[in-house]
Protein backbone atom coordinates (compact mmCIF):
# COMPACT_ATOMS: atom_id res chain seq x y z
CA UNK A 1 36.87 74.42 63.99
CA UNK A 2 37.76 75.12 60.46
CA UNK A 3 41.64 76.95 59.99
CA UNK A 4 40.40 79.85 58.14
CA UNK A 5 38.08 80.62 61.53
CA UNK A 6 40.41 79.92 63.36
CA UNK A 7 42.24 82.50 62.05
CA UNK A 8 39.30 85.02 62.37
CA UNK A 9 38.55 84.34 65.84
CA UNK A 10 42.71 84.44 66.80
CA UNK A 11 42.47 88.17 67.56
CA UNK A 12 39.90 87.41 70.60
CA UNK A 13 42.60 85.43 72.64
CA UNK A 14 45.29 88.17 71.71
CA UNK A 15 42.54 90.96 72.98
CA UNK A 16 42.37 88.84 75.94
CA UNK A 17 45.90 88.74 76.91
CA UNK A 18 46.65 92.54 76.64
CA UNK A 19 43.37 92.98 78.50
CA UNK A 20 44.81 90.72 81.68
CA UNK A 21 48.11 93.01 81.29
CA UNK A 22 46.21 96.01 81.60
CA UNK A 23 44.57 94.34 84.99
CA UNK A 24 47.67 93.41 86.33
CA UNK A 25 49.56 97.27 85.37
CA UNK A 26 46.65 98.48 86.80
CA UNK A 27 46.61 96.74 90.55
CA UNK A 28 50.64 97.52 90.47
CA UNK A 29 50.01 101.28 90.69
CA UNK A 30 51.99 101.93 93.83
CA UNK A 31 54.55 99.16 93.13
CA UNK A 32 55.72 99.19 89.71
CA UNK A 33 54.72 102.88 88.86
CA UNK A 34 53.08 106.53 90.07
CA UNK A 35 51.58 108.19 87.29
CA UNK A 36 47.56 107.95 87.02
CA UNK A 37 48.08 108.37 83.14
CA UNK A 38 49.22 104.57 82.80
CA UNK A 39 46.30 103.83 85.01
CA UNK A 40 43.82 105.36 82.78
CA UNK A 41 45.10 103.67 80.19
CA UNK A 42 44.78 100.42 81.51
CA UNK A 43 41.15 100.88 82.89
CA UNK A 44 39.70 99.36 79.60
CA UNK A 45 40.45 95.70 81.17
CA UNK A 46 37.16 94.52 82.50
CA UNK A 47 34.93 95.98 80.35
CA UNK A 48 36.96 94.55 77.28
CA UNK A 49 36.91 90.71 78.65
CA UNK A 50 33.22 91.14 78.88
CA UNK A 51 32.74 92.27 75.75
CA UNK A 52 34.87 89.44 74.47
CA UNK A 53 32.95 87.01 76.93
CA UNK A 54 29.66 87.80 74.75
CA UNK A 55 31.34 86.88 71.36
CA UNK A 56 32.84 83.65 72.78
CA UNK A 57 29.37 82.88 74.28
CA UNK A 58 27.83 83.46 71.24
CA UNK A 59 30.43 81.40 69.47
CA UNK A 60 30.01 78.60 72.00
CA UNK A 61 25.93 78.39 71.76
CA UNK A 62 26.66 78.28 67.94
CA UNK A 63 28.62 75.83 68.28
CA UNK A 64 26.64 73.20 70.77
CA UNK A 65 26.04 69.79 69.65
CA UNK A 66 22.50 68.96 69.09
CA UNK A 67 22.19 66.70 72.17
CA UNK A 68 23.51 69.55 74.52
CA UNK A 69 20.61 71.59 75.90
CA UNK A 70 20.98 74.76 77.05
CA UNK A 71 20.53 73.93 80.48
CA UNK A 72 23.89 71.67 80.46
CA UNK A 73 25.33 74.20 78.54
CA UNK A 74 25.25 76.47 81.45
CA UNK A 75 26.35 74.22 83.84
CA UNK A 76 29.01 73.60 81.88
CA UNK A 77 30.55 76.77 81.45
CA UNK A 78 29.82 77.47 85.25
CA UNK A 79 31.42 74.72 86.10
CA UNK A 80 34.55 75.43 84.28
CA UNK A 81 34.82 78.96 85.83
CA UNK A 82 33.74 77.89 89.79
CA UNK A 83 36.61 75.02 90.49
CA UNK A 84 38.63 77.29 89.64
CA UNK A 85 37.12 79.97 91.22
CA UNK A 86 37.01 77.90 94.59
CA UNK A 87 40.59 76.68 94.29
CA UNK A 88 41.65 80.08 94.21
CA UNK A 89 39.79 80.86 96.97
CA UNK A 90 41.20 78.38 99.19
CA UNK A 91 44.38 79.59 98.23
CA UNK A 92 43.79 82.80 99.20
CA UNK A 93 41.80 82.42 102.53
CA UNK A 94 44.68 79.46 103.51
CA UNK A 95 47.34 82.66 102.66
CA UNK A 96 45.62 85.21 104.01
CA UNK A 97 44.31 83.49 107.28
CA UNK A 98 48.18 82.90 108.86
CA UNK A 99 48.51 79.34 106.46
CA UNK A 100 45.29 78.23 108.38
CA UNK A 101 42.59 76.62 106.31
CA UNK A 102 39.02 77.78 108.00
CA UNK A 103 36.07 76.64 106.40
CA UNK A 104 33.82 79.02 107.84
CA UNK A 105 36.17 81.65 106.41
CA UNK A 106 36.51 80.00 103.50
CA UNK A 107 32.76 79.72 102.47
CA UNK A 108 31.91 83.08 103.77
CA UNK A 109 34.18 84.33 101.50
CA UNK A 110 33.34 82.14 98.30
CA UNK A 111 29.92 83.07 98.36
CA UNK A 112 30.47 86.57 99.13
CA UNK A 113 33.02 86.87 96.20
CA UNK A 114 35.64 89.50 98.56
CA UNK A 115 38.28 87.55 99.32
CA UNK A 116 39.94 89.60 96.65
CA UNK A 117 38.66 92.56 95.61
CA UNK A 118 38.81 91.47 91.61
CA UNK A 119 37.08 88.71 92.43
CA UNK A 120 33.47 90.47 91.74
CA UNK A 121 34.67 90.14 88.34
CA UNK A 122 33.43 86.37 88.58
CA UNK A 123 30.14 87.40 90.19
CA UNK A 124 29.19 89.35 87.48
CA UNK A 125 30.62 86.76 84.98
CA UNK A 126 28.38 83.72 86.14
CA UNK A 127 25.48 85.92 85.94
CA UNK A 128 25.94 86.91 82.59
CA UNK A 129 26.86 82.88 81.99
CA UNK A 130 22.80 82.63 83.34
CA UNK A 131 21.33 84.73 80.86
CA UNK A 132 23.39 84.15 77.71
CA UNK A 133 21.16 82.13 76.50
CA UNK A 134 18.16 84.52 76.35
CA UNK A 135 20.33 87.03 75.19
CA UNK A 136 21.93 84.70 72.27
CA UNK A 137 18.25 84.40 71.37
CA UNK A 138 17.37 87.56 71.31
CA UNK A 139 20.46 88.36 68.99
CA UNK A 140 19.45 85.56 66.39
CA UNK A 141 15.84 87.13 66.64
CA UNK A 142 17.56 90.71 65.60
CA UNK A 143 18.50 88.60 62.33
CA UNK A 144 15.59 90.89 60.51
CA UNK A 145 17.53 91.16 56.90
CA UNK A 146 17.43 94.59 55.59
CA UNK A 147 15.53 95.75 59.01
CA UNK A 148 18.25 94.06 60.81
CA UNK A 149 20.47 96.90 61.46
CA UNK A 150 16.99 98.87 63.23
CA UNK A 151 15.96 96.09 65.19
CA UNK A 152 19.66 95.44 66.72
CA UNK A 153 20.00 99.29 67.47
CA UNK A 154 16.79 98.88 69.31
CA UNK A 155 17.80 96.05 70.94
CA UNK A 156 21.08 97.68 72.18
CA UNK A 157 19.32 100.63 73.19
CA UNK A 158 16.77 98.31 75.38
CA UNK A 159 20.01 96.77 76.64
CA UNK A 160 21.40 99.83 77.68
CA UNK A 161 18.12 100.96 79.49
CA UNK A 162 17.99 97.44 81.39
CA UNK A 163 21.77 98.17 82.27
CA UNK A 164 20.77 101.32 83.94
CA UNK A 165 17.73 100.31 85.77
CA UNK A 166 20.11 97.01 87.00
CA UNK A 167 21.87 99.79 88.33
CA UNK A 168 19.57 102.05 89.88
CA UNK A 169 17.30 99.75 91.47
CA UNK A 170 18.90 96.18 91.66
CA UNK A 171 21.71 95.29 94.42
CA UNK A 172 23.51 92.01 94.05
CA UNK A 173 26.40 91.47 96.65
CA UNK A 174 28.31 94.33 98.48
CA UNK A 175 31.66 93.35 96.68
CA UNK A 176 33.31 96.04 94.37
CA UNK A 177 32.18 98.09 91.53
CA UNK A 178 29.60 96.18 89.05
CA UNK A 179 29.78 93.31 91.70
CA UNK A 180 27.14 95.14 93.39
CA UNK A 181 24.89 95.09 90.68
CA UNK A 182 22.51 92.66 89.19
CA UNK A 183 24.28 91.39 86.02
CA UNK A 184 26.51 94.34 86.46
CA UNK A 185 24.86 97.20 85.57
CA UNK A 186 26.45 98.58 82.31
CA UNK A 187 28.90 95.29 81.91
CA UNK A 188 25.44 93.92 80.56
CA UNK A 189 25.89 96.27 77.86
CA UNK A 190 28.93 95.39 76.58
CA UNK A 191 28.43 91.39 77.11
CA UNK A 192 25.08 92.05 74.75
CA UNK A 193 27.20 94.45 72.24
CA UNK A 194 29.57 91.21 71.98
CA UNK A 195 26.87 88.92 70.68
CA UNK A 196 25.72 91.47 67.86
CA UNK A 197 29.09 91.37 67.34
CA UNK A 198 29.82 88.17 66.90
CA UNK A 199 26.79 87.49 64.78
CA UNK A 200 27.40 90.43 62.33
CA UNK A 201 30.43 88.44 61.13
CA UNK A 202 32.78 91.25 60.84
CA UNK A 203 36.04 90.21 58.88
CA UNK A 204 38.93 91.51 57.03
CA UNK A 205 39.61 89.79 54.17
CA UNK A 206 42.33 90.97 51.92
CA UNK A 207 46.13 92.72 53.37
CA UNK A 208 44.74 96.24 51.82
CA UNK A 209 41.68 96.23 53.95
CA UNK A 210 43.48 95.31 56.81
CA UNK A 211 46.20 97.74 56.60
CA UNK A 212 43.62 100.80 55.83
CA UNK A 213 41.36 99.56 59.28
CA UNK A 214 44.52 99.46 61.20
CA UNK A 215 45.71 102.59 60.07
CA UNK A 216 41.85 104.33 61.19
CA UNK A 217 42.50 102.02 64.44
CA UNK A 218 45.20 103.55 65.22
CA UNK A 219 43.54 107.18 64.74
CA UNK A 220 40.46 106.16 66.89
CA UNK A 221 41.90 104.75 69.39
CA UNK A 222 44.89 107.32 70.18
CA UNK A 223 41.69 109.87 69.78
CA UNK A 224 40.04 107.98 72.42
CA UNK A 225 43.35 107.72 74.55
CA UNK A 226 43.92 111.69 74.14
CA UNK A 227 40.45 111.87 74.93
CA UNK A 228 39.66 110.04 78.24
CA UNK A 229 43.58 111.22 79.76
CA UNK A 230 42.55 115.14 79.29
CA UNK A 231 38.67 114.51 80.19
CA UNK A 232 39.94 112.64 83.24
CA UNK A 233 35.98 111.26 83.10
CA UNK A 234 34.99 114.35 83.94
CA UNK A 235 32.54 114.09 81.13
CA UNK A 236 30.89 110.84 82.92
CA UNK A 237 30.62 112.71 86.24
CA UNK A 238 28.62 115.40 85.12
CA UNK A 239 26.12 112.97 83.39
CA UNK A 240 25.89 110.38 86.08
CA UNK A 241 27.87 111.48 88.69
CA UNK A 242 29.75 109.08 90.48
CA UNK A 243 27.86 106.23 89.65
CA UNK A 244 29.11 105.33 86.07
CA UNK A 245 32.85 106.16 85.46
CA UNK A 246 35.20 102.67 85.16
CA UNK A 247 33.52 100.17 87.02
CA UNK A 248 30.94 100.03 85.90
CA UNK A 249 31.81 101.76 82.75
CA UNK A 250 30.50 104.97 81.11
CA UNK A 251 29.93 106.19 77.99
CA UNK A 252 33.80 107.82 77.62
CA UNK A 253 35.34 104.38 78.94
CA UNK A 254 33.09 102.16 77.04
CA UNK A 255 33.83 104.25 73.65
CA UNK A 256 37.92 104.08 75.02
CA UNK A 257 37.10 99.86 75.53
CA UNK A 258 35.81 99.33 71.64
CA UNK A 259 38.40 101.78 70.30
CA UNK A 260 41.20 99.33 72.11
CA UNK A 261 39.15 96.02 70.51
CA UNK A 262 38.87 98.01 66.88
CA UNK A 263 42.77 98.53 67.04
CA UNK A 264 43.25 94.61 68.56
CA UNK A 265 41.08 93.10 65.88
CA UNK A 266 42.58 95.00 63.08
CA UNK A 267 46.15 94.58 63.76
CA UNK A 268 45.63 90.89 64.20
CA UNK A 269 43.90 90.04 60.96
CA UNK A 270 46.23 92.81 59.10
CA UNK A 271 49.27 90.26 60.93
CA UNK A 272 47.05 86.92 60.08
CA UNK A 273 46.74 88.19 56.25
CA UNK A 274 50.57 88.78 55.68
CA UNK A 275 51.44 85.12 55.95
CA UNK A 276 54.62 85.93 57.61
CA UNK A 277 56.26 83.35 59.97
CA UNK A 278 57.48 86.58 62.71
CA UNK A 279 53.72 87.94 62.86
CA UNK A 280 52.17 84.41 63.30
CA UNK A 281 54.76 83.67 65.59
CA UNK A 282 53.69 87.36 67.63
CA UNK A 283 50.37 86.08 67.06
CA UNK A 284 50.44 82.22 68.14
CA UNK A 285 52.39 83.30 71.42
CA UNK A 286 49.51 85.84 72.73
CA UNK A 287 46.72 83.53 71.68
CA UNK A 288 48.19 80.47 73.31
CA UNK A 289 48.77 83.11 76.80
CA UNK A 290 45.37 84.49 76.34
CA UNK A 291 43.75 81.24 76.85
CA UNK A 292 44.97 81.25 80.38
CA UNK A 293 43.77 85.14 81.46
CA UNK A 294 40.85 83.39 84.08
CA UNK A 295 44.41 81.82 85.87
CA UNK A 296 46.18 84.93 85.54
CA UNK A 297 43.26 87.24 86.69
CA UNK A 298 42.70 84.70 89.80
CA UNK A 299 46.23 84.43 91.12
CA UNK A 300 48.13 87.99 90.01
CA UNK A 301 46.92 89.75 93.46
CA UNK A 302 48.66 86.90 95.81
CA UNK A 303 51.47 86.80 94.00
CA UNK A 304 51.98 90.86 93.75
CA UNK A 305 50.99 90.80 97.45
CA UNK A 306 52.69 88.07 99.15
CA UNK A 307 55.69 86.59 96.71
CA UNK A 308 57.01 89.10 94.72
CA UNK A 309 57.86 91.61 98.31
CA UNK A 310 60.22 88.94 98.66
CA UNK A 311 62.45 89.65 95.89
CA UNK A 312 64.18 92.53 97.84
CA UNK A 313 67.18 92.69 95.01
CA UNK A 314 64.18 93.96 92.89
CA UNK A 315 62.94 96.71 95.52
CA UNK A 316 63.32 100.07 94.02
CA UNK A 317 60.93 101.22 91.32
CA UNK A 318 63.40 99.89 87.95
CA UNK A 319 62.62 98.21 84.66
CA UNK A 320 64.48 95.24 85.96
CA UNK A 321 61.70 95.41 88.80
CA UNK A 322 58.60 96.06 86.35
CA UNK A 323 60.37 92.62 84.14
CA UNK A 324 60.53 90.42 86.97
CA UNK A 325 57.25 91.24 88.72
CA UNK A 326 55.22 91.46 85.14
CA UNK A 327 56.92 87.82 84.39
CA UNK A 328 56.25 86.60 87.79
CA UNK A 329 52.05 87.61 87.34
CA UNK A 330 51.70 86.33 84.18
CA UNK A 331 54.41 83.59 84.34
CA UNK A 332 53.67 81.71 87.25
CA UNK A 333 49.66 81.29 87.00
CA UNK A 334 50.58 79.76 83.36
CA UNK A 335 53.27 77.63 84.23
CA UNK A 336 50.93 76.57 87.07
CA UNK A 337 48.19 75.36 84.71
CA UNK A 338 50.28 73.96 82.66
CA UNK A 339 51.78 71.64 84.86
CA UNK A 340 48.53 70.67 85.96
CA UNK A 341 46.83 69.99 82.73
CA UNK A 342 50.44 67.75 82.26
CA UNK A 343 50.03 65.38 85.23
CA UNK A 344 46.40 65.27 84.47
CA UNK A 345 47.05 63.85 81.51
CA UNK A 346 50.06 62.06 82.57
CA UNK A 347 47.53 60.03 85.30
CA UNK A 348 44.86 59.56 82.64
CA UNK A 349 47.35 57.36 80.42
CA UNK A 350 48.38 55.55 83.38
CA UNK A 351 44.71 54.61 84.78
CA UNK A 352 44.00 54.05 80.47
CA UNK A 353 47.08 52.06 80.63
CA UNK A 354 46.29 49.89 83.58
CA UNK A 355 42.44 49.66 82.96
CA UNK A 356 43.97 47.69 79.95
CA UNK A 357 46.21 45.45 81.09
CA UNK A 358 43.46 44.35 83.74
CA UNK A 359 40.72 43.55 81.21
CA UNK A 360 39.65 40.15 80.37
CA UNK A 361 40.67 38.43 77.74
């Protein structure tokens, strides 16, 4: 991939990582803090990685080499999310069963996606995985020239009418929120506004642009915070009841969602434009973390649940306690991949090595 789009694609893994810090304030309510207001706050999470998941997919199908149909496409990217979807699992049931391993328990639970409550998040995922490609077509289709801007307000309109009938007369898995919708009701949405999004090529381009949309960012998106901590969702009650509030998302947390990826995507190219070794530092450091949010989103719970209670110097409600069990979430599923993708690699040049030596000469 070219540097320069590189560059204009680096705000997508920073999004990413303050999304997966917003999951993992939000499931330490209780722990690490009691007021609903930093709750609220945080509820943009899922609905922002699926947003971002439809610009990456659209990026990806770009992307494909000639000789990759669509069908291995899929399978790839399914694959890539279900071993470590399953390991996690296993973890988990092994954990949560008395340090048993069950199979029965452990397949039940796999393809039932509740061995964690988070975990519908990868139901709805690999379903959206499924249809990106018809939606990716659809979105090049939308490419209509000076008509274009109608036909992909119609098409995001027809989205958001197939979102709600997913959701009124669809059922996918008794799991959690969207989980129990077919392509997760209003999560649909947002995964199809990320494709228009990534094909309408939005970029910032010069310091002064970037400064002025951060600057607005800012504006809409402490509107949007004022906004949904006052409203409470009241306003998404009254229109859909219960139904639609965070998960899946209404109107006043969807609007909250892009306000949070406006201010992300502006403050990153504004930092990407200055050329300054401190910002690209700020910058290389959350996009090299937010390549590892599927890690952090799979492991966070066990860790707040089961390893972190054992830190009892760290017991009382403290900053020193929000440090330690903040590093230990986010740390520990890194440093775990980490150390795996090392002794993958380390094994690979060994069998390379060896397959070498014992070749014919």
């Amino acid at each position: 991939m070219p540097k320069t789009e590189k560059r204009n694609i680096l705000w997508i893994d920073c999004a990413k990582f303050l999304a997966i810090v917003a999951v993992v304030v939000d499931h330490s309510k209780g722990i690490l803090y009691e007021g609903e207001a930093v709750q609220y706050a945080a509820f943009f999470s899922v609905a922002a990685f699926l947003f971002l998941a439809g610009m990456t997919s659209f990026y990806s199908l770009e992307r494909r080499k000639e000789e990759e149909t669509l069908p291995r496409w899929v399978g790839r990217r399914l694959v890539r999310i279900l071993i470590p979807y399953l390991a996690a699992v296993a973890v988990y049931q092994y954990v949560k069963s008395g340090f048993l391993f069950s199979l029965a328990h452990f397949f039940i639970w796999a393809v039932h996606f509740n061995v964690e409550g988070s975990f519908y998040f990868v139901l709805i995922y690999l379903q959206l995985i499924l249809a990106a490609p018809i939606v990716y077509q659809l979105t090049l289709f939308c490419r209509r020239g000076k008509w274009s801007f109608l036909c992909r307000g119609v098409y995001l309109a027809a989205a958001a009418a197939l979102s709600l009938l997913c959701m009124k007369h669809t059922f996918a898995l008794e799991t959690y929120g969207g989980g129990n919708y077919l392509f997760g009701g209003t999560y649909l949405f947002l995964f199809v506004m990320g494709m228009i999004a990534a094909d309408m090529r939005i970029r910032l381009t010069s310091v002064k642009s970037a400064a002025l949309a951060s600057v607005l960012s800012v504006v809409v998106y402490g509107g949007a915070l004022a906004f949904l901590l006052k409203d409470r969702l009241a306003l998404d009650e009254a229109l859909f009841g219960w139904t639609l509030r965070v998960n899946p998302p209404g109107i006043t947390m969807i609007v909250y969602t892009l306000a949070f990826l406006l201010l992300i995507f502006s403050l990153c190219s504004l930092g990407a434009l200055l050329g300054n070794r401190a910002a690209d530092g700020v910058l290389g450091v959350l996009a090299w973390l937010g390549k590892y949010t599927l890690y952090i989103y799979l492991y966070h719970t066990i860790i707040l649940d089961y390893l972190l209670p054992r830190l009892t110097f760290v017991s009382e409600m403290s900053f020193a306690k929000t440090a330690v069990y903040l590093a230990g979430m986010i740390g520990l599923p890194v440093a775990g991949r980490v150390l795996y993708d090392l002794l993958r690699r380390a094994i690979g040049r060994k069998v390379s090595e060896e397959r070498l030596l014992n070749a014919p000469r």
